[in-house]
Protein backbone atom coordinates (compact mmCIF):
# COMPACT_ATOMS: atom_id res chain seq x y z
CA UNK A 1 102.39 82.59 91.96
CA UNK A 2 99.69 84.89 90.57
CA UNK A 3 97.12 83.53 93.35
CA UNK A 4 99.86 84.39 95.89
CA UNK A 5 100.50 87.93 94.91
CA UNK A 6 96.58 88.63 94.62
CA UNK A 7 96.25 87.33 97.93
CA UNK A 8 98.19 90.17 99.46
CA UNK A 9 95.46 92.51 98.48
CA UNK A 10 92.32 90.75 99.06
CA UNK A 11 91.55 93.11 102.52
CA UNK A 12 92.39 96.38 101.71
CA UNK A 13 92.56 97.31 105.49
CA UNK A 14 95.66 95.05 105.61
CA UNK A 15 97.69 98.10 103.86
CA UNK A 16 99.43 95.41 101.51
CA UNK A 17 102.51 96.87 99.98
CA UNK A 18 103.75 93.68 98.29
CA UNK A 19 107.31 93.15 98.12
CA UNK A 20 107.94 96.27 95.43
CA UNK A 21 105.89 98.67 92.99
CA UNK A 22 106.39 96.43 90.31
CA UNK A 23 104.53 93.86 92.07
CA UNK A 24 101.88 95.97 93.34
CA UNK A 25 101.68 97.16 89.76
CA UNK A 26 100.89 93.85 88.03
CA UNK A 27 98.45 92.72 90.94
CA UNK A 28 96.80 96.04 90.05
CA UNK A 29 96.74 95.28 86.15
CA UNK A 30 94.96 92.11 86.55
CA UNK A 31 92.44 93.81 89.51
CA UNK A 32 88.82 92.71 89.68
CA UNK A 33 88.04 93.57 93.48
CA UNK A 34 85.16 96.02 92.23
CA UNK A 35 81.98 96.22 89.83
CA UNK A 36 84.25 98.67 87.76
CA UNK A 37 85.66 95.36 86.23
CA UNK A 38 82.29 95.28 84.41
CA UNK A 39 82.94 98.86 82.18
CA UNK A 40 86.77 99.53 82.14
CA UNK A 41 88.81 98.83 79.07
CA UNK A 42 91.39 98.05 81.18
CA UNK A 43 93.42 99.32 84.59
CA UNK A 44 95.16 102.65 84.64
CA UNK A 45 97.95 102.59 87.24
CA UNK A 46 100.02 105.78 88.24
CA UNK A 47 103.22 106.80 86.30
CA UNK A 48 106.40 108.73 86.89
CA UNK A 49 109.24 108.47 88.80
CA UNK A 50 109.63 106.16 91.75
CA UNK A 51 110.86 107.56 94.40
CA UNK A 52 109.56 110.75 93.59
CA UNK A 53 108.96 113.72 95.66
CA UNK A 54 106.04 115.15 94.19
CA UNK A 55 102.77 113.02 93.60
CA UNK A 56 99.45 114.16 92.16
CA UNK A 57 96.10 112.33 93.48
CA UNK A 58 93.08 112.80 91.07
CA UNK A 59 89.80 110.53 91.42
CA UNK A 60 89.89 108.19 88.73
CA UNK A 61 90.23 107.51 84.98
CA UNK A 62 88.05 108.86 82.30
CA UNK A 63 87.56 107.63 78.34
CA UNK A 64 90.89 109.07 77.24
CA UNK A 65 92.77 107.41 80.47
CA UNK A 66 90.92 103.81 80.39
CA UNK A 67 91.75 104.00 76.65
CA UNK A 68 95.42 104.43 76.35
CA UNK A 69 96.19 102.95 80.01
CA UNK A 70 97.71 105.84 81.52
CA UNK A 71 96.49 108.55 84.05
CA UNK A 72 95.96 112.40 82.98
CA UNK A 73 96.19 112.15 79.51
CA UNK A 74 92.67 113.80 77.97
CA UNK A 75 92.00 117.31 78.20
CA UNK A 76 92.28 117.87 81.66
CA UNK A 77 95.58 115.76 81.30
CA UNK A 78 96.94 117.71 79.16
CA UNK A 79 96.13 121.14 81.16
CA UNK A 80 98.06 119.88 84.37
CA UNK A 81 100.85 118.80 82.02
CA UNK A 82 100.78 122.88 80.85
CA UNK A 83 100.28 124.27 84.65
CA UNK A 84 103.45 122.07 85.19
CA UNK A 85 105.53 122.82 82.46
CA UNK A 86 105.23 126.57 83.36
CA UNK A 87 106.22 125.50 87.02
CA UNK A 88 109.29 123.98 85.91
CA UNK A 89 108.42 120.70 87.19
CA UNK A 90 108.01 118.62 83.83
CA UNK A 91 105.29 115.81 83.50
CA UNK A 92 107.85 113.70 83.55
CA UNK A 93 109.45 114.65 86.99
CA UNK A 94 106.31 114.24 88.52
CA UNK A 95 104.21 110.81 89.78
CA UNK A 96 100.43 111.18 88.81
CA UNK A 97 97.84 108.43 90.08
CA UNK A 98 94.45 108.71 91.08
CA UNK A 99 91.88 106.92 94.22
CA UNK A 100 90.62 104.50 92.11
CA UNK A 101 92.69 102.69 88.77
CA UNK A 102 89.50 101.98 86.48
CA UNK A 103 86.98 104.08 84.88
CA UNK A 104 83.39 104.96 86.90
CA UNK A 105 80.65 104.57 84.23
CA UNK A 106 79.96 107.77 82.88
CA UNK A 107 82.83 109.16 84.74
CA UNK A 108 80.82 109.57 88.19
CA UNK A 109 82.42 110.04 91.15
CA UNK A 110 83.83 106.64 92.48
CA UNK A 111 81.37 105.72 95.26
CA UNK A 112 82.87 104.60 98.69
CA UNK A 113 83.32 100.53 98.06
CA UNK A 114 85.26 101.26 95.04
CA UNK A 115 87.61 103.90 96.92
CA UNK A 116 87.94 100.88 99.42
CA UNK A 117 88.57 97.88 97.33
CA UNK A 118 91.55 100.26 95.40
CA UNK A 119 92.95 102.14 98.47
CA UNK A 120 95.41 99.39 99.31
CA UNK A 121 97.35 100.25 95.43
CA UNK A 122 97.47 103.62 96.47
CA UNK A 123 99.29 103.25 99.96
CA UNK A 124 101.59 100.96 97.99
CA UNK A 125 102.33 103.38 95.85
CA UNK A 126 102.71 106.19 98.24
CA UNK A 127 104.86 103.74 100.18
CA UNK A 128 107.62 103.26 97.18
CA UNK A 129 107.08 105.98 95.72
CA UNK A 130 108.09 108.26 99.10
CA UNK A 131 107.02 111.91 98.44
CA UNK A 132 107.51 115.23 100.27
CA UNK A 133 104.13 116.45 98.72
CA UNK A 134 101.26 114.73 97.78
CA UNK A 135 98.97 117.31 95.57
CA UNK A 136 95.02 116.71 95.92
CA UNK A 137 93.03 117.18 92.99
CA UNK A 138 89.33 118.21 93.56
CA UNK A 139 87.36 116.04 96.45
CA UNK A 140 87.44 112.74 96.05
CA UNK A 141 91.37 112.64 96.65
CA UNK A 142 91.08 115.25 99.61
CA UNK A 143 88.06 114.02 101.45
CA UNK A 144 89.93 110.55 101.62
CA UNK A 145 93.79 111.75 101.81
CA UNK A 146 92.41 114.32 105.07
CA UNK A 147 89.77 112.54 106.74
CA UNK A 148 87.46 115.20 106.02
CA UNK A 149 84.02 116.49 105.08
CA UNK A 150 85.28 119.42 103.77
CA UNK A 151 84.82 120.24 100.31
CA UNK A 152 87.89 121.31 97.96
CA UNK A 153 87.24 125.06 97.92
CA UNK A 154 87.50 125.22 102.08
CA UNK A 155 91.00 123.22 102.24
CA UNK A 156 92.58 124.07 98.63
CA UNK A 157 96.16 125.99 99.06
CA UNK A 158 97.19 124.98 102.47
CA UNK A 159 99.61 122.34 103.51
CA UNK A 160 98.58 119.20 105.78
CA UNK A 161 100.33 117.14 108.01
CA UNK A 162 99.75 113.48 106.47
CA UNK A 163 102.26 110.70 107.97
CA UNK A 164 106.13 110.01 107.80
CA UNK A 165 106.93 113.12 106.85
CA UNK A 166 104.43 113.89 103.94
CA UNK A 167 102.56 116.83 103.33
CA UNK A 168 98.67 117.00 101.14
CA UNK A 169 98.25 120.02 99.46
CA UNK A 170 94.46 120.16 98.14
CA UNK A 171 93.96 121.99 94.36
CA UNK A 172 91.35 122.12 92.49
CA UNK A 173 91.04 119.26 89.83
CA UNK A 174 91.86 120.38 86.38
CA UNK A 175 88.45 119.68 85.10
CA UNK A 176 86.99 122.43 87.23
CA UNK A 177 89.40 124.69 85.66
CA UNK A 178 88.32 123.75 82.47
CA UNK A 179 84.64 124.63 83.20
CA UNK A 180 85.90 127.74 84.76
CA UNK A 181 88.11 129.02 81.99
CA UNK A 182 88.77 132.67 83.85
CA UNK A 183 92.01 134.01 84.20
CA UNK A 184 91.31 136.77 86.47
CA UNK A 185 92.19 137.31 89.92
CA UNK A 186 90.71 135.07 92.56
CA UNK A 187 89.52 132.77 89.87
CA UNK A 188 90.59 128.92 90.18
CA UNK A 189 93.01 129.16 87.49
CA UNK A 190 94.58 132.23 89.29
CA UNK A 191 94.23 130.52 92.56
CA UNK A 192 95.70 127.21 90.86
CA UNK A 193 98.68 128.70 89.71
CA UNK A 194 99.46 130.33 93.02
CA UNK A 195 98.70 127.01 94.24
CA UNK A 196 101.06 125.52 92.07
CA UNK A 197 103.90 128.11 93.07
CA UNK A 198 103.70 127.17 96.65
CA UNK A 199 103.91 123.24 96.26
CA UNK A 200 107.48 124.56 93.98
CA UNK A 201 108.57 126.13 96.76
CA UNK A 202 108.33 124.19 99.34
CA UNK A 203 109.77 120.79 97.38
CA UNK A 204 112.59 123.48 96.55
CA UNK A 205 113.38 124.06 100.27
CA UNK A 206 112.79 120.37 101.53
CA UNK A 207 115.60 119.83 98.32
CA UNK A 208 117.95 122.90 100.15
CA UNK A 209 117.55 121.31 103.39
């Protein structure tokens, strides 16, 4: 049964979406499609609800995330937990993922056969987990999400057409914020939190609709 289910994923261009997220989430667990086998501690797969009308894209795991198995959860974690706290929109009402599900040594970048081998986890999860928005965070989620060349700082704050309905809204990653600690006006936390605003309002009007 196992070799079945991992068979479903072995081309990521076949957009495998298994037959539900639980599925796609234990074919995920046991992943070794990539040379990040070799250095994670083990898979991080996205959490929250499912459906869910908000979900947040980031790159990929880092020490804190391939340690305790879940996404968001070191420093920069715990700063998008605060942004959405004072949002109103709870951790917890939220779904938070990222590209790729294991750690990059060193926490580079995930390089473009890694983004490939995972992308068919993340269009299953998009898939069941059916959101209105689908926030960007930093490049590596945006260049792939958009089709684009453009970095984060061109596309940030605006909303894009995607498919079936959903929307990519680009923000800066919460790590950048962190190295760029300035709350004043046309900073990226300032711009963030307007950022953050907008994404509120318009799941509040899709939600009046």
């Amino acid at each position: 049964m196992a070799d079945d289910m991992m068979s479903l994923f072995e081309d990521p261009g076949d957009n495998a979406l298994g037959n539900s997220y639980d599925e796609v989430r234990s074919v995920a667990l046991g992943c070794e499609k990539c040379r990040l086998v070799d250095s994670r501690t083990q898979v991080v797969f996205g959490e929250g609800p499912v459906p869910c009308g908000l979900m947040f894209v980031g790159e990929g795991p880092g020490a804190d995330e391939d340690e305790q198995g879940r996404p968001f959860v070191g420093r920069a974690g715990r700063l998008l937990d605060q942004i959405l706290e004072a949002a109103g929109m709870p951790r917890e009402t939220v779904y938070i993922s990222n590209v790729v599900k294991c750690r990059p040594p060193d926490n580079r970048a995930p390089q473009g056969d890694e983004i490939k081998a995972c992308w068919s986890y993340l269009e299953a999860e998009i898939h069941y987990v059916q959101p209105t928005v689908i926030v960007t965070l930093g490049n590596v989620p945006t260049k792939k999400l958009l089709d684009t060349s453009a970095g984060i700082t061109k596309v940030r704050g605006r909303f894009f057409d995607y498919r079936d309905g959903i929307q990519v809204f680009p923000m800066f990653h919460p790590s950048y914020l962190l190295r760029n600690p300035s709350k004043a006006q046309g900073s990226p936390k300032h711009l963030t939190w307007q950022d953050i605003q907008a994404v509120k309002a318009r799941l509040d009007e899709h939600d009046e609709s």
